[in-house]
PDB file of N, CA and C in Angstrom:
ATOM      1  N   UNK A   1     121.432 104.918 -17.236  1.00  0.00           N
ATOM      2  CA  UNK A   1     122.395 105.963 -17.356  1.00  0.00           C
ATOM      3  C   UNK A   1     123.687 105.581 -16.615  1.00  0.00           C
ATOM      4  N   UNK A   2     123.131 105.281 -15.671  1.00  0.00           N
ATOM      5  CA  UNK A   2     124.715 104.318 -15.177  1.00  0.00           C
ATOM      6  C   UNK A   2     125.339 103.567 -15.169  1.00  0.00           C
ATOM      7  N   UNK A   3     124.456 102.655 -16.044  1.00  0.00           N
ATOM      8  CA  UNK A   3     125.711 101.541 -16.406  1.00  0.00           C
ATOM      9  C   UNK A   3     126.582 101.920 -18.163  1.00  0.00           C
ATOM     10  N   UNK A   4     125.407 102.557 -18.587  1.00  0.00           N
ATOM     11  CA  UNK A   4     126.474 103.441 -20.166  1.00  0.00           C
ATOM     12  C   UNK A   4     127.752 104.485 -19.007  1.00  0.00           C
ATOM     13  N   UNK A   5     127.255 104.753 -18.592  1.00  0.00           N
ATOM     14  CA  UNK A   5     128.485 105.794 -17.615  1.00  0.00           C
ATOM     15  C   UNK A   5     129.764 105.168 -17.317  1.00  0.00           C
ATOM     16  N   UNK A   6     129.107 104.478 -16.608  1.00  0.00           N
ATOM     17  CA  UNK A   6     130.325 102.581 -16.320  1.00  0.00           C
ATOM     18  C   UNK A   6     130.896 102.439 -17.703  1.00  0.00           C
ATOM     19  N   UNK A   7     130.456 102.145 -18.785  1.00  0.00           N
ATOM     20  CA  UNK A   7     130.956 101.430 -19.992  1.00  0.00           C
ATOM     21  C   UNK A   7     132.001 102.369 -20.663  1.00  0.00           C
ATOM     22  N   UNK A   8     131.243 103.900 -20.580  1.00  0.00           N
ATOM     23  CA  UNK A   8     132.070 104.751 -21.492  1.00  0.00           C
ATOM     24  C   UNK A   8     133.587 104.984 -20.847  1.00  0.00           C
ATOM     25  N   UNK A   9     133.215 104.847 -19.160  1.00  0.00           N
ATOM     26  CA  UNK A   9     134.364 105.338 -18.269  1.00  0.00           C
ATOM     27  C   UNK A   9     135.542 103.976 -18.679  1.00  0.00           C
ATOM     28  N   UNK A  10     134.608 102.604 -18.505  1.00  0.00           N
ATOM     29  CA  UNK A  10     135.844 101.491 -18.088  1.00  0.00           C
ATOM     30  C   UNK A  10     135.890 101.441 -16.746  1.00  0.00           C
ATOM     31  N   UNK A  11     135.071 101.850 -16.123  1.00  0.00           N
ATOM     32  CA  UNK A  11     135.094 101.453 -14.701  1.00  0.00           C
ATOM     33  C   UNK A  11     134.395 100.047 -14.306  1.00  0.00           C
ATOM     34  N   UNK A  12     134.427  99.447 -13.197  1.00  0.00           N
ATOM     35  CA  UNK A  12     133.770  98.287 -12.638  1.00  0.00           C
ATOM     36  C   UNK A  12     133.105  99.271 -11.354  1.00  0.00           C
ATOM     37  N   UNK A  13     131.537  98.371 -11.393  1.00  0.00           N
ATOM     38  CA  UNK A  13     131.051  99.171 -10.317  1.00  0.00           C
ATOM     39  C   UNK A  13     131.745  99.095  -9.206  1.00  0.00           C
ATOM     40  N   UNK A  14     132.022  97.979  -8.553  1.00  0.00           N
ATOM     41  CA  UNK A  14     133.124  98.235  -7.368  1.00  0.00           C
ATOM     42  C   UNK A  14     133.942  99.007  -7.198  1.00  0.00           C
ATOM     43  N   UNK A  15     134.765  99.741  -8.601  1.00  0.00           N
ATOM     44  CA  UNK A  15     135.409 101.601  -8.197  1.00  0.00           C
ATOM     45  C   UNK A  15     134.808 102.198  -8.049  1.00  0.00           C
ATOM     46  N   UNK A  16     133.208 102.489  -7.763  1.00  0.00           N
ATOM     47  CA  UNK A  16     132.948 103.596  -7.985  1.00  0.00           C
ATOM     48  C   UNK A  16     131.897 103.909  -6.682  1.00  0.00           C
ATOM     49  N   UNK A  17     130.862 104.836  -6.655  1.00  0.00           N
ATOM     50  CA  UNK A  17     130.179 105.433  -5.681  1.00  0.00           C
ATOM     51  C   UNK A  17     129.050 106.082  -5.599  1.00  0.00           C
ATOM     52  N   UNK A  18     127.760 105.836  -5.146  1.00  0.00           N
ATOM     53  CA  UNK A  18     126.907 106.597  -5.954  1.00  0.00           C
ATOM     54  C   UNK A  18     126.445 107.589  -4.295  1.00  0.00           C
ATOM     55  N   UNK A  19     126.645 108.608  -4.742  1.00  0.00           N
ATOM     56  CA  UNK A  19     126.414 109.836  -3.796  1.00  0.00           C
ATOM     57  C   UNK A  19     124.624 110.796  -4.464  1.00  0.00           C
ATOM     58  N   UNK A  20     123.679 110.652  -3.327  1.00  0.00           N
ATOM     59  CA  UNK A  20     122.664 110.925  -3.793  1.00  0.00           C
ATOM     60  C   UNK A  20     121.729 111.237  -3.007  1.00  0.00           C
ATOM     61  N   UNK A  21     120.299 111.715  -3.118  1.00  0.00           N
ATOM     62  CA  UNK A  21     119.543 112.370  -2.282  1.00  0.00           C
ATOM     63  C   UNK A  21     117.915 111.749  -2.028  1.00  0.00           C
ATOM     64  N   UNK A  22     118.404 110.740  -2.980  1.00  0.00           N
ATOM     65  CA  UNK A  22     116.747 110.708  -4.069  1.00  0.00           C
ATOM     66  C   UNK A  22     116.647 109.249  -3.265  1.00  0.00           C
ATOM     67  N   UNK A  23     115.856 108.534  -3.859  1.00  0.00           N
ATOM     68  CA  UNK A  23     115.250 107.163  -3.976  1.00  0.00           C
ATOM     69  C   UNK A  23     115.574 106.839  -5.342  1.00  0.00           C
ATOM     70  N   UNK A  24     115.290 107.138  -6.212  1.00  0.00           N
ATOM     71  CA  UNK A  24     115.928 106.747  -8.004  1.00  0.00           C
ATOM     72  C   UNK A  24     117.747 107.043  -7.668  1.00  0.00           C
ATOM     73  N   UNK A  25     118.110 107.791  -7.350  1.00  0.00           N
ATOM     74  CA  UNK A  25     119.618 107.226  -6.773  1.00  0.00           C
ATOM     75  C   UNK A  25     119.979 106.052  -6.397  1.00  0.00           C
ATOM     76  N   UNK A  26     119.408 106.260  -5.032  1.00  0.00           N
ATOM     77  CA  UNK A  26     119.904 105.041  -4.310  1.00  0.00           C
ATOM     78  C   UNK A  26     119.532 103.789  -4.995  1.00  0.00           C
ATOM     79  N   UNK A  27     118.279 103.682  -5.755  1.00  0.00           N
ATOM     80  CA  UNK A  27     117.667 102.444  -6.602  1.00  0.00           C
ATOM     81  C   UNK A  27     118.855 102.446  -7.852  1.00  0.00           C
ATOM     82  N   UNK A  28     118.971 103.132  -7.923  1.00  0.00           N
ATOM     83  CA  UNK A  28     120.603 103.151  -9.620  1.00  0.00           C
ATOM     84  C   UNK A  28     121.592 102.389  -8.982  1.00  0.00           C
ATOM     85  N   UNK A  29     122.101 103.027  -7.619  1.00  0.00           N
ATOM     86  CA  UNK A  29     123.570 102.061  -6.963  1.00  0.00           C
ATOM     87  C   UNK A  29     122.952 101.089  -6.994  1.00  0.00           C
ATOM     88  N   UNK A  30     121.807 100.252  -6.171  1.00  0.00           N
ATOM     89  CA  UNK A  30     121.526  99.164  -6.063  1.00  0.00           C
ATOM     90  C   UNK A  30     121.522  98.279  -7.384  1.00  0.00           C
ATOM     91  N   UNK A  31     120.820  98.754  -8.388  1.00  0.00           N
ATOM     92  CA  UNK A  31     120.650  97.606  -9.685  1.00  0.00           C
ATOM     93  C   UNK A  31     121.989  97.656 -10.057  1.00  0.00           C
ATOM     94  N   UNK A  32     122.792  98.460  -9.741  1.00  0.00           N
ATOM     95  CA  UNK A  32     124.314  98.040 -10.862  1.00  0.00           C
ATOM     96  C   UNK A  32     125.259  98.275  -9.770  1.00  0.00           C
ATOM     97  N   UNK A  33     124.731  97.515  -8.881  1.00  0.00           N
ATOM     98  CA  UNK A  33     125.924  97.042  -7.881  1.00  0.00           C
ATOM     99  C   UNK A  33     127.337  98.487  -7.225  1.00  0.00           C
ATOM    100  N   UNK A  34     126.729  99.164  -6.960  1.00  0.00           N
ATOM    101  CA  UNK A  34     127.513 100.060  -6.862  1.00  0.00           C
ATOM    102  C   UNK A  34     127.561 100.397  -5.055  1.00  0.00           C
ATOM    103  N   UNK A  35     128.660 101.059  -4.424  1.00  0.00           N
ATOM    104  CA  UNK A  35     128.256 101.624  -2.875  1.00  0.00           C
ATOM    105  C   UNK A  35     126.944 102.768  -3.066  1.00  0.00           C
ATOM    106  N   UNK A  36     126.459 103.074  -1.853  1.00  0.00           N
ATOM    107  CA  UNK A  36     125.577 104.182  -2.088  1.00  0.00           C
ATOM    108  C   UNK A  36     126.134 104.978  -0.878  1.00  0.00           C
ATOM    109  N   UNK A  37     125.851 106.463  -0.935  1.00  0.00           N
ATOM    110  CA  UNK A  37     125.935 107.191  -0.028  1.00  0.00           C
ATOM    111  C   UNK A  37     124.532 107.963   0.042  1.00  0.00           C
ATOM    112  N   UNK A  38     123.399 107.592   1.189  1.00  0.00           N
ATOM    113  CA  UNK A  38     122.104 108.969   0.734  1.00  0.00           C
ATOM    114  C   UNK A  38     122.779 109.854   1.910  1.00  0.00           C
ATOM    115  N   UNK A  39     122.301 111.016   0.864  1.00  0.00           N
ATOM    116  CA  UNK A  39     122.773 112.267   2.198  1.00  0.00           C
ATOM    117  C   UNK A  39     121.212 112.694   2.016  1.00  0.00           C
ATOM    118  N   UNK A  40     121.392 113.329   3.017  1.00  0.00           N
ATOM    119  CA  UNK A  40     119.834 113.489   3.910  1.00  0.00           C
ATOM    120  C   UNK A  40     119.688 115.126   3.335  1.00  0.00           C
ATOM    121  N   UNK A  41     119.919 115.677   2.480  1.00  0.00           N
ATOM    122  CA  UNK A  41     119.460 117.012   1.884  1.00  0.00           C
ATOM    123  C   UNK A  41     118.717 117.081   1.155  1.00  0.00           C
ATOM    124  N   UNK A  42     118.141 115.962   0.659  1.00  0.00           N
ATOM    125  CA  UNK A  42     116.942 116.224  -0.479  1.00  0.00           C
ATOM    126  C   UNK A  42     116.030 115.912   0.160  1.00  0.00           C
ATOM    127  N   UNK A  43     114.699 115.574  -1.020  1.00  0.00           N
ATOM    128  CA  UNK A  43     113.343 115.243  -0.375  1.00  0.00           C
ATOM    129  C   UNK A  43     113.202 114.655   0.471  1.00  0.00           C
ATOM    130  N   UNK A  44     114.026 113.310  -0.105  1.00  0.00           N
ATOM    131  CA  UNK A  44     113.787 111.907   0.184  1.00  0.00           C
ATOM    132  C   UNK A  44     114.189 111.626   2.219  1.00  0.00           C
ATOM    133  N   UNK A  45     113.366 111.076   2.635  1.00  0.00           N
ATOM    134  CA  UNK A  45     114.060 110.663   4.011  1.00  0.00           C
ATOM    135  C   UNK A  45     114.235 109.098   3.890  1.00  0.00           C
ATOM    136  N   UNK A  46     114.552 109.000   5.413  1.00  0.00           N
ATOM    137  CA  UNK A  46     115.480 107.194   5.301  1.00  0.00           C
ATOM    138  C   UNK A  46     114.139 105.967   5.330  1.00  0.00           C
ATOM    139  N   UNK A  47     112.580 106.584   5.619  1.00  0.00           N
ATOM    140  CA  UNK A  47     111.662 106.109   5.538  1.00  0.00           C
ATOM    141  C   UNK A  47     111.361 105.483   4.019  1.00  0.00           C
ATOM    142  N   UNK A  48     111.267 106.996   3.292  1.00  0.00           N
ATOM    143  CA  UNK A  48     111.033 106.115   2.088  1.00  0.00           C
ATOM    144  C   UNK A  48     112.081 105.070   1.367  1.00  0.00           C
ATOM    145  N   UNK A  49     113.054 105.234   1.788  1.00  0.00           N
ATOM    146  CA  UNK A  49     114.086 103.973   1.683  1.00  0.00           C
ATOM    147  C   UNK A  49     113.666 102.827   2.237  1.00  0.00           C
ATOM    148  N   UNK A  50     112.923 102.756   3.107  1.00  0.00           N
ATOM    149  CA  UNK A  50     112.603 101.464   3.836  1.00  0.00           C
ATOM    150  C   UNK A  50     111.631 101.046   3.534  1.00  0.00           C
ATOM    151  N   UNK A  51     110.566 102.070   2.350  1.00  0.00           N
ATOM    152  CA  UNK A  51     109.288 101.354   2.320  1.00  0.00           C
ATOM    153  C   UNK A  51     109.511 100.551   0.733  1.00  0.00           C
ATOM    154  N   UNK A  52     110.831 101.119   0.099  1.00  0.00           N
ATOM    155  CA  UNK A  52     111.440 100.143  -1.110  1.00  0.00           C
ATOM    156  C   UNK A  52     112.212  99.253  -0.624  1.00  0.00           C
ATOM    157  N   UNK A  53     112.342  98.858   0.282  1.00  0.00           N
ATOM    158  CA  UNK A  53     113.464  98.252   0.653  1.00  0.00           C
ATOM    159  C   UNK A  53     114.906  98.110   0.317  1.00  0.00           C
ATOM    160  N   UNK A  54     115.345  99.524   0.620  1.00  0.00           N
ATOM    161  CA  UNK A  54     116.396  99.459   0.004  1.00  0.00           C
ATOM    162  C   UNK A  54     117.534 100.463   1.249  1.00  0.00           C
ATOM    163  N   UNK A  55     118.672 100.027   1.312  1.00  0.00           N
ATOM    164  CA  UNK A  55     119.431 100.251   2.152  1.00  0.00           C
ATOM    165  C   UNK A  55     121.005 100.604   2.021  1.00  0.00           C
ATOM    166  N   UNK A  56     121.073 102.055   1.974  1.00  0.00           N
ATOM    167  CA  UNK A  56     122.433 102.646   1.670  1.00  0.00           C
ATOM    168  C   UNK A  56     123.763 102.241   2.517  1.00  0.00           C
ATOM    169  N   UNK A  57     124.685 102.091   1.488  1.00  0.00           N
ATOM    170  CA  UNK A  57     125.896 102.096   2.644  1.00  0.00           C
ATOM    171  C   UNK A  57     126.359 102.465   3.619  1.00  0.00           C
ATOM    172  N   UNK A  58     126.110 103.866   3.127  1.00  0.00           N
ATOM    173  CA  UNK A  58     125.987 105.026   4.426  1.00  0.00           C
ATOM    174  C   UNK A  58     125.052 105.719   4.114  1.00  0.00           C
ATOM    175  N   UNK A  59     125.009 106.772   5.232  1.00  0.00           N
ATOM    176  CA  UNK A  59     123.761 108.001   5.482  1.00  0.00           C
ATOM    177  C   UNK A  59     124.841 108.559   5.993  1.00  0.00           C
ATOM    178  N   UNK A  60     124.645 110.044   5.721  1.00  0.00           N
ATOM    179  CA  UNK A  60     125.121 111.432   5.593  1.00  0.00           C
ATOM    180  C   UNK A  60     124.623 112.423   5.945  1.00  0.00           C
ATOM    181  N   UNK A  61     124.358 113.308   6.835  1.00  0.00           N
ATOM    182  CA  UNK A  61     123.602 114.121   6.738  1.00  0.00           C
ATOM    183  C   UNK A  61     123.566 115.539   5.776  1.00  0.00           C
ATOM    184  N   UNK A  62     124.852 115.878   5.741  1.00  0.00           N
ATOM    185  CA  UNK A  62     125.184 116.671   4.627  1.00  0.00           C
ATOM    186  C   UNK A  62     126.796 115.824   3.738  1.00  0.00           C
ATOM    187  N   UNK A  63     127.044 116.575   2.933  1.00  0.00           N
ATOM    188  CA  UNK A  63     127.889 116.354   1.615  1.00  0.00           C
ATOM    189  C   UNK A  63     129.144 117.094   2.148  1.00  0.00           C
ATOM    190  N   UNK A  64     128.889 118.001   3.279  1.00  0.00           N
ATOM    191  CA  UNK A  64     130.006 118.590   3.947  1.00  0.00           C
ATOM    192  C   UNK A  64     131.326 118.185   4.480  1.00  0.00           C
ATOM    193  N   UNK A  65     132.701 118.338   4.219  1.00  0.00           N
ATOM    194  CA  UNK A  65     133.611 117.652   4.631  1.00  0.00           C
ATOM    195  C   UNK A  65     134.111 116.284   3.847  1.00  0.00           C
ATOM    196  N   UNK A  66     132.826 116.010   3.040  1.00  0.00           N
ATOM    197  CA  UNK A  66     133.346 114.531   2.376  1.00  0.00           C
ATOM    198  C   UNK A  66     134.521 114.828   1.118  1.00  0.00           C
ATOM    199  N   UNK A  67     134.500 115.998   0.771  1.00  0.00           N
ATOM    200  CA  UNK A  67     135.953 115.938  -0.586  1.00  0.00           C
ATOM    201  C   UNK A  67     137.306 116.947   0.231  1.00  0.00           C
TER     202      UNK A  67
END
């Protein structure tokens, strides 16, 4: 879904940002090269990130203040 997203937009992943809560998030920025942001409001904690090995740009605790 995100790289048709990419295609339809004309973007390069390097413009862009993937802001998310999940583990299938953060796994989407990773395969198509994108930044990640996990914010810490969903299920997911920074554990199960580590047991995929996978490691966000940043951590967030909320979505607050960021726009």
């Amino acid at each position: 879904m995100v790289s048709l997203a990419l295609e339809r937009l004309n973007l390069n992943p390097e413009e862009c940002v993937m802001i998310g809560d999940s583990r299938v998030d953060m796994v989407a920025a990773q395969e198509c090269g994108l930044k990640s942001v996990f914010v810490k409001t969903g299920s997911a904690e920074e554990r199960d990130l580590d047991e995929i090995d996978i490691s966000p740009d940043f951590t967030l605790d909320s979505i607050e203040g960021i726009f």
